[in-house]
N, C-alpha and C. Protein backbone atom coordinates (compact mmCIF):
# COMPACT_ATOMS: atom_id res chain seq x y z
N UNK A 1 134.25 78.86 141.48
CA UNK A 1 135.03 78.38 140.37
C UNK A 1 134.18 77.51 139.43
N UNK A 2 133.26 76.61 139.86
CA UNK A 2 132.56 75.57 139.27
C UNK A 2 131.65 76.38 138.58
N UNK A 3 130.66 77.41 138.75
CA UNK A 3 129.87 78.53 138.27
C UNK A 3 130.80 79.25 137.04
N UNK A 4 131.46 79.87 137.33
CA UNK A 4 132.76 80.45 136.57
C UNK A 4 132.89 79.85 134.93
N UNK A 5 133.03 78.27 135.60
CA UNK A 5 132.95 77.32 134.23
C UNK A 5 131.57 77.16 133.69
N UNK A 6 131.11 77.15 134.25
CA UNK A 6 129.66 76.79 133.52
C UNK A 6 128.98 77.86 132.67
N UNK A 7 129.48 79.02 133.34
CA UNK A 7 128.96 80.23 132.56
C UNK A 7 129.75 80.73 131.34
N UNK A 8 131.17 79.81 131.66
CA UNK A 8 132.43 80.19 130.51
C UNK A 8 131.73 79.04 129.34
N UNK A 9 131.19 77.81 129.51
CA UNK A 9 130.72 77.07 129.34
C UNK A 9 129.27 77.34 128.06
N UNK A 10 128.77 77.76 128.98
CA UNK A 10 127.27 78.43 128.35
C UNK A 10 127.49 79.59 126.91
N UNK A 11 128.61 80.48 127.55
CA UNK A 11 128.81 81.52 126.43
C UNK A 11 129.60 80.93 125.25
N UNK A 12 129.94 79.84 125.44
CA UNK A 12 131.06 79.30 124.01
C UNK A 12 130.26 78.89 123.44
N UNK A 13 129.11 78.07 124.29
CA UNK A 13 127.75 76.94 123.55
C UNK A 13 127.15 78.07 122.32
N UNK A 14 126.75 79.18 123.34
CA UNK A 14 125.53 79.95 122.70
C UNK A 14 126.44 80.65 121.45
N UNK A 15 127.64 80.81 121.38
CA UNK A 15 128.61 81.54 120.18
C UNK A 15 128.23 80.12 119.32
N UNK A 16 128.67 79.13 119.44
CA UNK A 16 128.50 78.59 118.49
C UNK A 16 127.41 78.00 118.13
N UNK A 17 126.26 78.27 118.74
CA UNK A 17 124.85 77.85 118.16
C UNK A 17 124.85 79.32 117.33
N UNK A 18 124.94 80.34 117.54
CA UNK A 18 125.08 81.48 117.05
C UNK A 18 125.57 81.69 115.65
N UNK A 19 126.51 81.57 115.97
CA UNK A 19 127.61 80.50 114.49
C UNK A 19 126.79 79.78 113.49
N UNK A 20 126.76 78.55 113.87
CA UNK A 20 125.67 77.53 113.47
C UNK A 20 124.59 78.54 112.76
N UNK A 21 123.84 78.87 113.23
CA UNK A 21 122.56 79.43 112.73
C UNK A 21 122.84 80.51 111.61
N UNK A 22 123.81 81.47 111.57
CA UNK A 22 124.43 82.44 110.53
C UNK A 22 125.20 81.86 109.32
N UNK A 23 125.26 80.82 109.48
CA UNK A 23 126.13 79.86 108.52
C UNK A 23 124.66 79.09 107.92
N UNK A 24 124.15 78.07 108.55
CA UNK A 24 123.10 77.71 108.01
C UNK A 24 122.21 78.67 107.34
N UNK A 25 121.86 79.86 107.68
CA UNK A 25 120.95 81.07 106.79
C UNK A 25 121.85 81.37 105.57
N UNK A 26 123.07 81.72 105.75
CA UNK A 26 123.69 81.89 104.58
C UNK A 26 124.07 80.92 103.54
N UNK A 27 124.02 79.53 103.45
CA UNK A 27 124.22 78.47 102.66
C UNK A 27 122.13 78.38 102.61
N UNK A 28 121.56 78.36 103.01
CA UNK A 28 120.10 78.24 102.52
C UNK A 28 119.40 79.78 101.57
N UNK A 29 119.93 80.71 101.59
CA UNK A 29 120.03 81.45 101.09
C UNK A 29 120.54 81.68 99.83
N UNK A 30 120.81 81.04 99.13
CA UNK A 30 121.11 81.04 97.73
C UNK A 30 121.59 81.98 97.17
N UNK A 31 122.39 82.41 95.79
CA UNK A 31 121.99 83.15 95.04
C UNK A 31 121.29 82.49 93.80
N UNK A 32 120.38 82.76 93.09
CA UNK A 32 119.36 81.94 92.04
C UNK A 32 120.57 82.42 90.68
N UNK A 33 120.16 80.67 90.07
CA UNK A 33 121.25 81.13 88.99
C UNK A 33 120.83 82.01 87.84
N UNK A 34 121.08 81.45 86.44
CA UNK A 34 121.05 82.67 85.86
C UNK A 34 119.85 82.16 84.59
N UNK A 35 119.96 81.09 84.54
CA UNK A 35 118.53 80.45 84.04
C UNK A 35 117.24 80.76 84.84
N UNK A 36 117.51 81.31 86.12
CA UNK A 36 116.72 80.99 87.39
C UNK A 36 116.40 82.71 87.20
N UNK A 37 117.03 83.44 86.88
CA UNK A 37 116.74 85.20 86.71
C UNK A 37 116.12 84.99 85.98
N UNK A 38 116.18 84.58 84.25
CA UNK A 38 116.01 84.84 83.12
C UNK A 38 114.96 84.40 83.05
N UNK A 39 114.41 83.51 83.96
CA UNK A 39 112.72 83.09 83.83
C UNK A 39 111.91 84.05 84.78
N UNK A 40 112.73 84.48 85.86
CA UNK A 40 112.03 84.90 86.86
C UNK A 40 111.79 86.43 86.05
N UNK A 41 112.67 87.23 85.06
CA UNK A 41 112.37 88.23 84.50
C UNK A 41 111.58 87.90 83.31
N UNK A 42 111.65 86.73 82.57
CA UNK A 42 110.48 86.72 81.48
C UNK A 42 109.57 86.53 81.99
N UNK A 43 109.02 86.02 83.38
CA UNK A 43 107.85 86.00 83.66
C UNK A 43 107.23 87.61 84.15
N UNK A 44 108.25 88.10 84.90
CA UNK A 44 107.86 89.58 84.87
C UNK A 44 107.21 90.10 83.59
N UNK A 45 108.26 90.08 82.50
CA UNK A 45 108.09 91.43 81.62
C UNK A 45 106.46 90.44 80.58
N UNK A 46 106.06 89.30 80.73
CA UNK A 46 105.00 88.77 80.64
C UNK A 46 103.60 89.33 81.30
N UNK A 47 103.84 89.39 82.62
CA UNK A 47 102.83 89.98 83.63
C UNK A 47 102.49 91.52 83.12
N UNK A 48 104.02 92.18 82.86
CA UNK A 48 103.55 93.73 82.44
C UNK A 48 103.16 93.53 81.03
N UNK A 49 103.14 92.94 80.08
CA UNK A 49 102.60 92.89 78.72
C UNK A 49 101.24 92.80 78.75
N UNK A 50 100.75 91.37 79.34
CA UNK A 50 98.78 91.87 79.64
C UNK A 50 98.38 92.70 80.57
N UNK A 51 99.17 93.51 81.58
CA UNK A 51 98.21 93.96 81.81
C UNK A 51 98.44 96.14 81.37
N UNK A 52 99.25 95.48 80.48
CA UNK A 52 99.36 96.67 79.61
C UNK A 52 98.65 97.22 78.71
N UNK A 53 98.05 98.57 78.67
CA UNK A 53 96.57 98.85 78.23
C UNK A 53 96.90 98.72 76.49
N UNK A 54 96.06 98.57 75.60
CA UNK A 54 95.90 98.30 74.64
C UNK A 54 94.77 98.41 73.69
N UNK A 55 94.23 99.37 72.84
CA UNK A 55 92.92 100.32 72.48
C UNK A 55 92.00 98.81 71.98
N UNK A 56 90.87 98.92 72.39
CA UNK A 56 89.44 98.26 72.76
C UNK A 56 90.18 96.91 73.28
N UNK A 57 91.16 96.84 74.07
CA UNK A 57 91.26 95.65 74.92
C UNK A 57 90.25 95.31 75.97
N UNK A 58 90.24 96.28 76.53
CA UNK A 58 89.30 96.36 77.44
C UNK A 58 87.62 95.65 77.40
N UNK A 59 87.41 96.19 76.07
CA UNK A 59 85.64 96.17 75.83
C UNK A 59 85.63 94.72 75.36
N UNK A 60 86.44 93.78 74.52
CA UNK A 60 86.51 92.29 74.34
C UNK A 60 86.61 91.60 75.92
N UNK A 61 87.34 92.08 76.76
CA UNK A 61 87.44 91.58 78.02
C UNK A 61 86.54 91.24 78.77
N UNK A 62 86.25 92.75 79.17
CA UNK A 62 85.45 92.87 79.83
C UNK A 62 84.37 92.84 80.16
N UNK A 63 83.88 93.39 78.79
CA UNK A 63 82.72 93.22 77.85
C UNK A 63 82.62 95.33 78.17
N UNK A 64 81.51 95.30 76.91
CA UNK A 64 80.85 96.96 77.65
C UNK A 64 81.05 97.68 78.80
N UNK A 65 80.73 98.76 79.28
CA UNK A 65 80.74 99.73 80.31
C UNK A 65 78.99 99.71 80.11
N UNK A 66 78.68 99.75 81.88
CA UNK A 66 76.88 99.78 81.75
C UNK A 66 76.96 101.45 80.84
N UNK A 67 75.51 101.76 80.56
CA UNK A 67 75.26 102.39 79.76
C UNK A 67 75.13 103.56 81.08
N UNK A 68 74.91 105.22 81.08
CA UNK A 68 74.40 105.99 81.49
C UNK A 68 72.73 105.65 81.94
N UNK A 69 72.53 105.37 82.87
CA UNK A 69 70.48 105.42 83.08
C UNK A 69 70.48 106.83 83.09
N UNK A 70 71.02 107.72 83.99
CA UNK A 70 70.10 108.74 84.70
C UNK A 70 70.13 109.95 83.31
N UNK A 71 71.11 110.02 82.58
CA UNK A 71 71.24 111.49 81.75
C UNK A 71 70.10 111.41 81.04
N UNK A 72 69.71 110.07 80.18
CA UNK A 72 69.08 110.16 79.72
C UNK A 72 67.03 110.25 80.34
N UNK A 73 67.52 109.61 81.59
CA UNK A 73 66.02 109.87 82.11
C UNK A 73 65.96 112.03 82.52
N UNK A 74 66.77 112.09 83.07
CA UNK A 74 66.68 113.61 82.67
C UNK A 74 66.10 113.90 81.70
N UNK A 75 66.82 114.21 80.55
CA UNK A 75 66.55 114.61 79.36
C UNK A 75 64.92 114.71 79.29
N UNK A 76 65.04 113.65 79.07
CA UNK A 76 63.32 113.23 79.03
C UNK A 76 62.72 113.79 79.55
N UNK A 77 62.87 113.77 81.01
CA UNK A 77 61.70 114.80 81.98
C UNK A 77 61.66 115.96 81.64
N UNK A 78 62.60 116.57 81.36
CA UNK A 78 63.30 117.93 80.83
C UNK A 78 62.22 118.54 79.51
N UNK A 79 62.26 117.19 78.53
CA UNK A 79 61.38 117.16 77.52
C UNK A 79 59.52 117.72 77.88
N UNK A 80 59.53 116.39 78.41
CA UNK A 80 57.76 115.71 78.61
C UNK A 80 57.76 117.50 79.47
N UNK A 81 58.19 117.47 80.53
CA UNK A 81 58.43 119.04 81.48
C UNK A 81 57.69 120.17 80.75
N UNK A 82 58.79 120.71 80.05
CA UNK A 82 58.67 121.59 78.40
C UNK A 82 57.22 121.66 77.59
N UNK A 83 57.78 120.47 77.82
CA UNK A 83 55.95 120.01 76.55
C UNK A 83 54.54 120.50 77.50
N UNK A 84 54.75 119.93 78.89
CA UNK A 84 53.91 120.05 79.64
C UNK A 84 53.17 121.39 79.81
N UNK A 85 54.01 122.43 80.04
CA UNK A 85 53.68 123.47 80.47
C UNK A 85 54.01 124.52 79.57
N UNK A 86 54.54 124.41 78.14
CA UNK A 86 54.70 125.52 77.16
C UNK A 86 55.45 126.35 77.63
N UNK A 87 56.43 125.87 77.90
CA UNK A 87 57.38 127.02 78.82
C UNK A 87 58.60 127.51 77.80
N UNK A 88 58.78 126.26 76.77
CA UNK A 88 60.04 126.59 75.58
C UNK A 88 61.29 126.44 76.79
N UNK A 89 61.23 126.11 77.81
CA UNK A 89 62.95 125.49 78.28
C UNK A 89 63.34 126.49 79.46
N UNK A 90 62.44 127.80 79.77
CA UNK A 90 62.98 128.77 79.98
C UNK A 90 62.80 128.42 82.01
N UNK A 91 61.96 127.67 82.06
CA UNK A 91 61.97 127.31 83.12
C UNK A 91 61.32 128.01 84.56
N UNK A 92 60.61 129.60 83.62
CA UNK A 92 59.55 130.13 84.80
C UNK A 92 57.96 130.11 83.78
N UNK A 93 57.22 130.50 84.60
CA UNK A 93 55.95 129.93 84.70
C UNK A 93 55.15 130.98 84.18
């Protein structure tokens, strides 16, 4: 009988710590008011404005894109190559 109670005991405790805790999440849980949206969305549609593309935004930013090295070192060899051996481009010997 004394067990009986204690365990009748235990399960009322733990309902209402249970309780307790679903009540406390839901009052800390807010809903944000409406001054509290209206910033939280102007700061959004802010965030998507810069980083929204915008013609030579980029190149003030960022500065330049490195240049190509290799096409033009081709070329060249391609050239001096040509020149070298009187071949006119054709590429046999």
């Amino acid at each position: 009988m004394v067990v009986a109670m204690w365990v009748a005991l235990s399960l009322v405790g733990a309902g209402l710590a249970v309780t307790a805790g679903w009540r406390w999440r839901a009052r800390a849980r807010r809903e944000p008011t409406r001054a509290e949206r209206l910033a939280a969305a102007r700061k959004a549609a802010h965030g998507l404005r810069r980083a929204g593309s915008r013609p030579h935004r980029d190149t003030f930013e960022r500065g330049a894109a490195p240049g190509d090295r290799y096409s033009a070192a081709i070329l060249e060899n391609s050239v001096y190559g040509d020149a070298a051996d009187h071949s006119g481009g054709s590429g046999s010997y």
